[in-house]
N, C-alpha and C. Protein backbone atom coordinates (compact mmCIF):
# COMPACT_ATOMS: atom_id res chain seq x y z
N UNK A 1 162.10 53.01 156.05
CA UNK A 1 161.18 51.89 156.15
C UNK A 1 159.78 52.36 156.55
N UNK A 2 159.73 53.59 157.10
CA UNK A 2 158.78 53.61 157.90
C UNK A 2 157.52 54.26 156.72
N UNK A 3 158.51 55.14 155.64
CA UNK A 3 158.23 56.07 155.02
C UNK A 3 157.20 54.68 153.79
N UNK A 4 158.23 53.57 153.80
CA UNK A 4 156.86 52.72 152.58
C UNK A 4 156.45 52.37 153.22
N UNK A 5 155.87 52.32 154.63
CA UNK A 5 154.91 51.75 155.37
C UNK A 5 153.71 52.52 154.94
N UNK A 6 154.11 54.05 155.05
CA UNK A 6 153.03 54.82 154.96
C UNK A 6 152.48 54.99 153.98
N UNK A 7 153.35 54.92 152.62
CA UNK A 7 152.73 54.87 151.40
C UNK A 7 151.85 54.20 150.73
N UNK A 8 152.06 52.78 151.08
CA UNK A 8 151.46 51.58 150.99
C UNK A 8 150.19 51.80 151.83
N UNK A 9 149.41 52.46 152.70
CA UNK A 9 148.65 52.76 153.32
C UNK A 9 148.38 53.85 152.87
N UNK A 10 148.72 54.72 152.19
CA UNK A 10 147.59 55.48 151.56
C UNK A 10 147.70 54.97 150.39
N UNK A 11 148.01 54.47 149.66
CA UNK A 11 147.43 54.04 148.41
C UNK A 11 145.92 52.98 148.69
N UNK A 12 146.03 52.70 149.61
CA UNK A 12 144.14 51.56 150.01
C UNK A 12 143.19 52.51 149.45
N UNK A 13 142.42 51.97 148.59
CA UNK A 13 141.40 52.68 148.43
C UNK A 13 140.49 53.09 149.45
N UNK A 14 140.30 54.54 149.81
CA UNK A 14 139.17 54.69 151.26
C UNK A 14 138.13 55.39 150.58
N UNK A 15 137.97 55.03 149.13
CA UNK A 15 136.51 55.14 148.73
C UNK A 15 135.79 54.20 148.69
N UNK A 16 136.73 53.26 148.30
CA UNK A 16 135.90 51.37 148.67
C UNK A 16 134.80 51.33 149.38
N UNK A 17 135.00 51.74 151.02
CA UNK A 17 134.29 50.88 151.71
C UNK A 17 132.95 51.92 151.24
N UNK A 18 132.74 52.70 150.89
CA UNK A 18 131.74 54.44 150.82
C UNK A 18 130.69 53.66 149.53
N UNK A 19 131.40 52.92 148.28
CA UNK A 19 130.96 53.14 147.35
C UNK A 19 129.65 51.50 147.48
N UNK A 20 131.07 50.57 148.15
CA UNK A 20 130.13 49.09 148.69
C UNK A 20 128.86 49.52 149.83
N UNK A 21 128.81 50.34 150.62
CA UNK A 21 127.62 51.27 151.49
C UNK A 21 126.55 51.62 150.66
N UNK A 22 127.22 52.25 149.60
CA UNK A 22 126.21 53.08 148.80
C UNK A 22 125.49 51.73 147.72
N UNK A 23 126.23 50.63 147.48
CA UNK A 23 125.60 49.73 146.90
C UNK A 23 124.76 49.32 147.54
N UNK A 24 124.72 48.75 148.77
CA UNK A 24 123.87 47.94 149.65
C UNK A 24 122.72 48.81 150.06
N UNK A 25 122.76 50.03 149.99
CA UNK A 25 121.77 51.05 150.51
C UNK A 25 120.90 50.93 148.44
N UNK A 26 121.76 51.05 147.63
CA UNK A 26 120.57 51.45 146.46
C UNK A 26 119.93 50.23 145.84
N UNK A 27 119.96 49.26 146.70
CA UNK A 27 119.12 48.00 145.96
C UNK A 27 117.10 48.31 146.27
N UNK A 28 117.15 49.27 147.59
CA UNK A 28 115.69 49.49 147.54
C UNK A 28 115.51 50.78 146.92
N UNK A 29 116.16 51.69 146.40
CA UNK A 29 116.37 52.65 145.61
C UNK A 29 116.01 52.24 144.45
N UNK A 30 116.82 51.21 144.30
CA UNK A 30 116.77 50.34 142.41
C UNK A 30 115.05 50.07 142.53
N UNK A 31 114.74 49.30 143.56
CA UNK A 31 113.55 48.37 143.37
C UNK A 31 112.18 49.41 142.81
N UNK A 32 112.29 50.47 143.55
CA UNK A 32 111.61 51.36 143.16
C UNK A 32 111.70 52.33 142.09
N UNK A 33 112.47 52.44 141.52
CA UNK A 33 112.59 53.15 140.00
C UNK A 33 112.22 51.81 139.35
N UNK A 34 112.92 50.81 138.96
CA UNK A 34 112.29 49.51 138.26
C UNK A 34 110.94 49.73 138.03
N UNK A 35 110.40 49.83 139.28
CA UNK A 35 108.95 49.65 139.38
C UNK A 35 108.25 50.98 138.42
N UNK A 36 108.87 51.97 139.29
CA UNK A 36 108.24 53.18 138.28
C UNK A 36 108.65 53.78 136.90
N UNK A 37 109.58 52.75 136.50
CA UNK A 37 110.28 53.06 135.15
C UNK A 37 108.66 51.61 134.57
N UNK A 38 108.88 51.04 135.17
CA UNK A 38 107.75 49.81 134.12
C UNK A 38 106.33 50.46 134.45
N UNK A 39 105.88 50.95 135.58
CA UNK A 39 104.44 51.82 135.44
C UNK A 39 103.92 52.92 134.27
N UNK A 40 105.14 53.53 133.65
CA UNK A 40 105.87 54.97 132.85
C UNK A 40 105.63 54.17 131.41
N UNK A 41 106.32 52.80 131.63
CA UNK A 41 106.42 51.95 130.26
C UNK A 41 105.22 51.42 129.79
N UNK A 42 104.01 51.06 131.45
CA UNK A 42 103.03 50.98 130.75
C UNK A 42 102.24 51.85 130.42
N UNK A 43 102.45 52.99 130.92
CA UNK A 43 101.18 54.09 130.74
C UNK A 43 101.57 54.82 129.18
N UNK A 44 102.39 54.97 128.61
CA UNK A 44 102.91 54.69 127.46
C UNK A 44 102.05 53.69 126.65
N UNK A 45 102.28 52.63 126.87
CA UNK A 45 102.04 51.83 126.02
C UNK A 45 100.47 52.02 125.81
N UNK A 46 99.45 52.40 126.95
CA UNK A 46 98.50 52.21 127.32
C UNK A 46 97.79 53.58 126.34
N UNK A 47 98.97 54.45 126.37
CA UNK A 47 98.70 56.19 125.78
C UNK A 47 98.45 55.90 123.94
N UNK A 48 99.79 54.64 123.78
CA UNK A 48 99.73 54.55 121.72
C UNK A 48 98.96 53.92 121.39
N UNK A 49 98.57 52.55 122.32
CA UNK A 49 97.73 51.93 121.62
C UNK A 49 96.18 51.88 121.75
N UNK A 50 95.83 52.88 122.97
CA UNK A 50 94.18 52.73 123.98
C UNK A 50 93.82 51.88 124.17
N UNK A 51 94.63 50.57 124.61
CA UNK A 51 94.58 49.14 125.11
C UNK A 51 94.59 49.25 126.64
N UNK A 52 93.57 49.23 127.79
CA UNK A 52 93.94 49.48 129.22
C UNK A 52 94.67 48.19 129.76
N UNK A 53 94.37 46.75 129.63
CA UNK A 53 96.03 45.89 129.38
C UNK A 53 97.19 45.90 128.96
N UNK A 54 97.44 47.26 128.04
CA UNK A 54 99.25 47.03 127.82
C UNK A 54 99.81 47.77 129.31
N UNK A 55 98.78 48.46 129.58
CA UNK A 55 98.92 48.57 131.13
C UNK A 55 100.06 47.86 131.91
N UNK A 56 99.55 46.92 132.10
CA UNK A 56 99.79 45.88 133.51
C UNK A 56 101.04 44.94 132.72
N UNK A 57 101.28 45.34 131.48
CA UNK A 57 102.87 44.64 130.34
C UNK A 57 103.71 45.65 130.89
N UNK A 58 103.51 47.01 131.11
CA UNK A 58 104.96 47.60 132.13
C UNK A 58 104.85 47.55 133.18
N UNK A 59 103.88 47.60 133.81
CA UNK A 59 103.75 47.25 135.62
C UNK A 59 104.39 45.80 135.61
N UNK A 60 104.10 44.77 134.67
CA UNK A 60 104.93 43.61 135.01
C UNK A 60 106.25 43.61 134.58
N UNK A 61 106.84 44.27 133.88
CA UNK A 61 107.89 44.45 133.41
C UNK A 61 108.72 45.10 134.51
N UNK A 62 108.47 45.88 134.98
CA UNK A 62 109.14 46.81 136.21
C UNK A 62 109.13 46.28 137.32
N UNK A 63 108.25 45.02 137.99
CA UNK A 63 108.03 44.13 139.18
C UNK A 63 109.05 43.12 138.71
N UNK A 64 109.36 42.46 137.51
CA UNK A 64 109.85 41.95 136.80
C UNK A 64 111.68 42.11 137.17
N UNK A 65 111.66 43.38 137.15
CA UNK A 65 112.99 43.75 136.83
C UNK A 65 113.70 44.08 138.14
N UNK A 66 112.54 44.57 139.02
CA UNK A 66 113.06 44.44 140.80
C UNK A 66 113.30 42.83 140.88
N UNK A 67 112.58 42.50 140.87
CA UNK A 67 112.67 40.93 141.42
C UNK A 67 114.51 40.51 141.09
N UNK A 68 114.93 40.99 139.78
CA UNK A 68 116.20 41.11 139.18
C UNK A 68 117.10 41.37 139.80
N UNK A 69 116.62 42.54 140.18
CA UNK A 69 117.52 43.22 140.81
C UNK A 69 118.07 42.81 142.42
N UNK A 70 116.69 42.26 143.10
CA UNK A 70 117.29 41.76 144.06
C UNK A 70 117.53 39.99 144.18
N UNK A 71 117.77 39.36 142.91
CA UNK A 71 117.82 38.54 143.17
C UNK A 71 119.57 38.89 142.63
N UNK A 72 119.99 39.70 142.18
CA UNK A 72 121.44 39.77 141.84
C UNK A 72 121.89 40.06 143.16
N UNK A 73 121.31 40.86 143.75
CA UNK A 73 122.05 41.53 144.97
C UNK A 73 122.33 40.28 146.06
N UNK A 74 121.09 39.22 146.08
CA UNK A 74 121.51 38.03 146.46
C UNK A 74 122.48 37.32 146.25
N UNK A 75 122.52 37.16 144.82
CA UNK A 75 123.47 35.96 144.29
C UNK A 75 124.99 36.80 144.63
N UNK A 76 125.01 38.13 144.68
CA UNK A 76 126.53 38.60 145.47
C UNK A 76 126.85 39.09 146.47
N UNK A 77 125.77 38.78 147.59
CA UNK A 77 125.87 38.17 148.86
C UNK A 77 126.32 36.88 148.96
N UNK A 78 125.28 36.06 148.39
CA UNK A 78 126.11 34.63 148.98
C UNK A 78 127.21 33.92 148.82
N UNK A 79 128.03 34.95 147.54
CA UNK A 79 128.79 34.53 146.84
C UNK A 79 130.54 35.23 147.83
N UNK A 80 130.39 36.20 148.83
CA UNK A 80 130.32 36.65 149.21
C UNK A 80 130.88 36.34 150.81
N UNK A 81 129.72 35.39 151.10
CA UNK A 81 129.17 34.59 152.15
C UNK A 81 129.69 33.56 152.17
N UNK A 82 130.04 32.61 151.26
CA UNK A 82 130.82 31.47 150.61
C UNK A 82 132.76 31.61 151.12
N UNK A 83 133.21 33.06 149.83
CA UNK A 83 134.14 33.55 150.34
C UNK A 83 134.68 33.32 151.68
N UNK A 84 133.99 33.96 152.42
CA UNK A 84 134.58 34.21 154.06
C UNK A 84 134.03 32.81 154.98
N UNK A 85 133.07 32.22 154.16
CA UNK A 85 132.90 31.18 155.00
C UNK A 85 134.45 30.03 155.21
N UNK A 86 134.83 30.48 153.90
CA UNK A 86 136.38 29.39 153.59
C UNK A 86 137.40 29.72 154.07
N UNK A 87 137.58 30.72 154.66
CA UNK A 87 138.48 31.41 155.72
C UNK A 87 138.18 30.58 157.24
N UNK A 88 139.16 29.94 157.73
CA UNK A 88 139.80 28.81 159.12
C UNK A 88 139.54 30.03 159.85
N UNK A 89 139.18 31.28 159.81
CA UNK A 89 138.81 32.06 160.79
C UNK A 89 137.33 32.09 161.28
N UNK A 90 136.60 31.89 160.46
CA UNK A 90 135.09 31.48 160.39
C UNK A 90 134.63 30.10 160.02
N UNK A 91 135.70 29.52 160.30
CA UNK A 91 134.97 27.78 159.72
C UNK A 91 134.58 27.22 160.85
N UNK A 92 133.26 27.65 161.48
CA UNK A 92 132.62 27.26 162.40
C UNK A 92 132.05 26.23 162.68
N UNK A 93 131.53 26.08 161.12
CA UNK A 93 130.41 24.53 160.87
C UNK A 93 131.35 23.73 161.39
N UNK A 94 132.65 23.25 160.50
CA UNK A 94 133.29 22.29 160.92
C UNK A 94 133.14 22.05 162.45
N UNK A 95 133.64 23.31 163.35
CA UNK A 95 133.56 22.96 164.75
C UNK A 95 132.46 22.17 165.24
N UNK A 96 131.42 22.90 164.85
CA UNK A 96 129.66 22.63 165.96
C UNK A 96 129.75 21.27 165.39
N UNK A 97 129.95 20.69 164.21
CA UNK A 97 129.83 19.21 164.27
C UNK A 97 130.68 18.44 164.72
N UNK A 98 131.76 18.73 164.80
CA UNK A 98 132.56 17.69 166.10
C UNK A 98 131.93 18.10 167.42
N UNK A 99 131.94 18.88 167.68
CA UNK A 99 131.14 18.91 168.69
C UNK A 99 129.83 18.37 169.40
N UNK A 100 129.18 18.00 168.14
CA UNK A 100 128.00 17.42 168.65
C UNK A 100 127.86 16.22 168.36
N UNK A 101 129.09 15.67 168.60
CA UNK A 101 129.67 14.19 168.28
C UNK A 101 129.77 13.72 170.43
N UNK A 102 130.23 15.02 170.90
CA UNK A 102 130.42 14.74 172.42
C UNK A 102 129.50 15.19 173.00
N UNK A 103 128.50 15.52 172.60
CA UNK A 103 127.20 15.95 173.92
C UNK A 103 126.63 14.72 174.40
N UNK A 104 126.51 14.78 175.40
CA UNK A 104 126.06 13.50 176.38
C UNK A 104 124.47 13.77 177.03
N UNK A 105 123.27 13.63 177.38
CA UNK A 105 122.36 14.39 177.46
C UNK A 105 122.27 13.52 178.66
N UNK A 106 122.67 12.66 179.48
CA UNK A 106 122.23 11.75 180.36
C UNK A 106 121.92 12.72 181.98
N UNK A 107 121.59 12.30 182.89
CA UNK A 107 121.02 13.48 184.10
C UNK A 107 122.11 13.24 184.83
N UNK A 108 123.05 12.10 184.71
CA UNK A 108 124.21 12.49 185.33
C UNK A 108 125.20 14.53 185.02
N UNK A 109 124.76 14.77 184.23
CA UNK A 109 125.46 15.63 183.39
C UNK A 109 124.71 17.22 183.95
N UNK A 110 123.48 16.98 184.40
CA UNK A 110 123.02 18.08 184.94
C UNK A 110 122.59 18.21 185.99
């Protein structure tokens, strides 16, 4: 018995938690290549056509694409956030509002 205890415990992935770290750490990693992948895109553009405005079409493109990037990283946070909020282990809200069904503020009270 003891022996599938242990097995079942190393089979957990213990790269998981390494690889979700390494996600949360490369969203300002991301933001900044974005950026300098669309500066690259405009100076390019700026190189074929000798237009000094196609310029600022990859600088916006690359500000563009951070903004993306962390607005994904958001949307799977909160999504996330939601999750564990629905867990009776963290369903806090529910509490604080019964609760503030019995606060009494009168000076008897203090």
């Amino acid at each position: 018995m003891a022996d599938k205890e242990e097995n079942q415990e190393e089979k957990k992935p213990r790269i998981k938690p390494i690889i979700e770290a390494a996600d949360h750490l490369s969203l300002g990693i991301s933001m900044v290549v974005a950026v300098l992948m669309g500066v690259g895109i405009g100076w390019l553009l700026k190189r074929w056509s000798g237009e000094t405005w196609t310029f600022w079409i990859g600088v916006f493109i690359g500000v563009a694409a951070a903004i993306l990037n962390i607005y994904k990283a958001y949307s799977k946070q909160y999504k996330e956030f939601e999750e564990l909020s629905k867990q009776p282990r963290y369903a806090i809200k529910k509490k604080l509002d019964d609760d503030d069904d019995d606060e009494d503020y009168s000076a008897a009270k203090y």
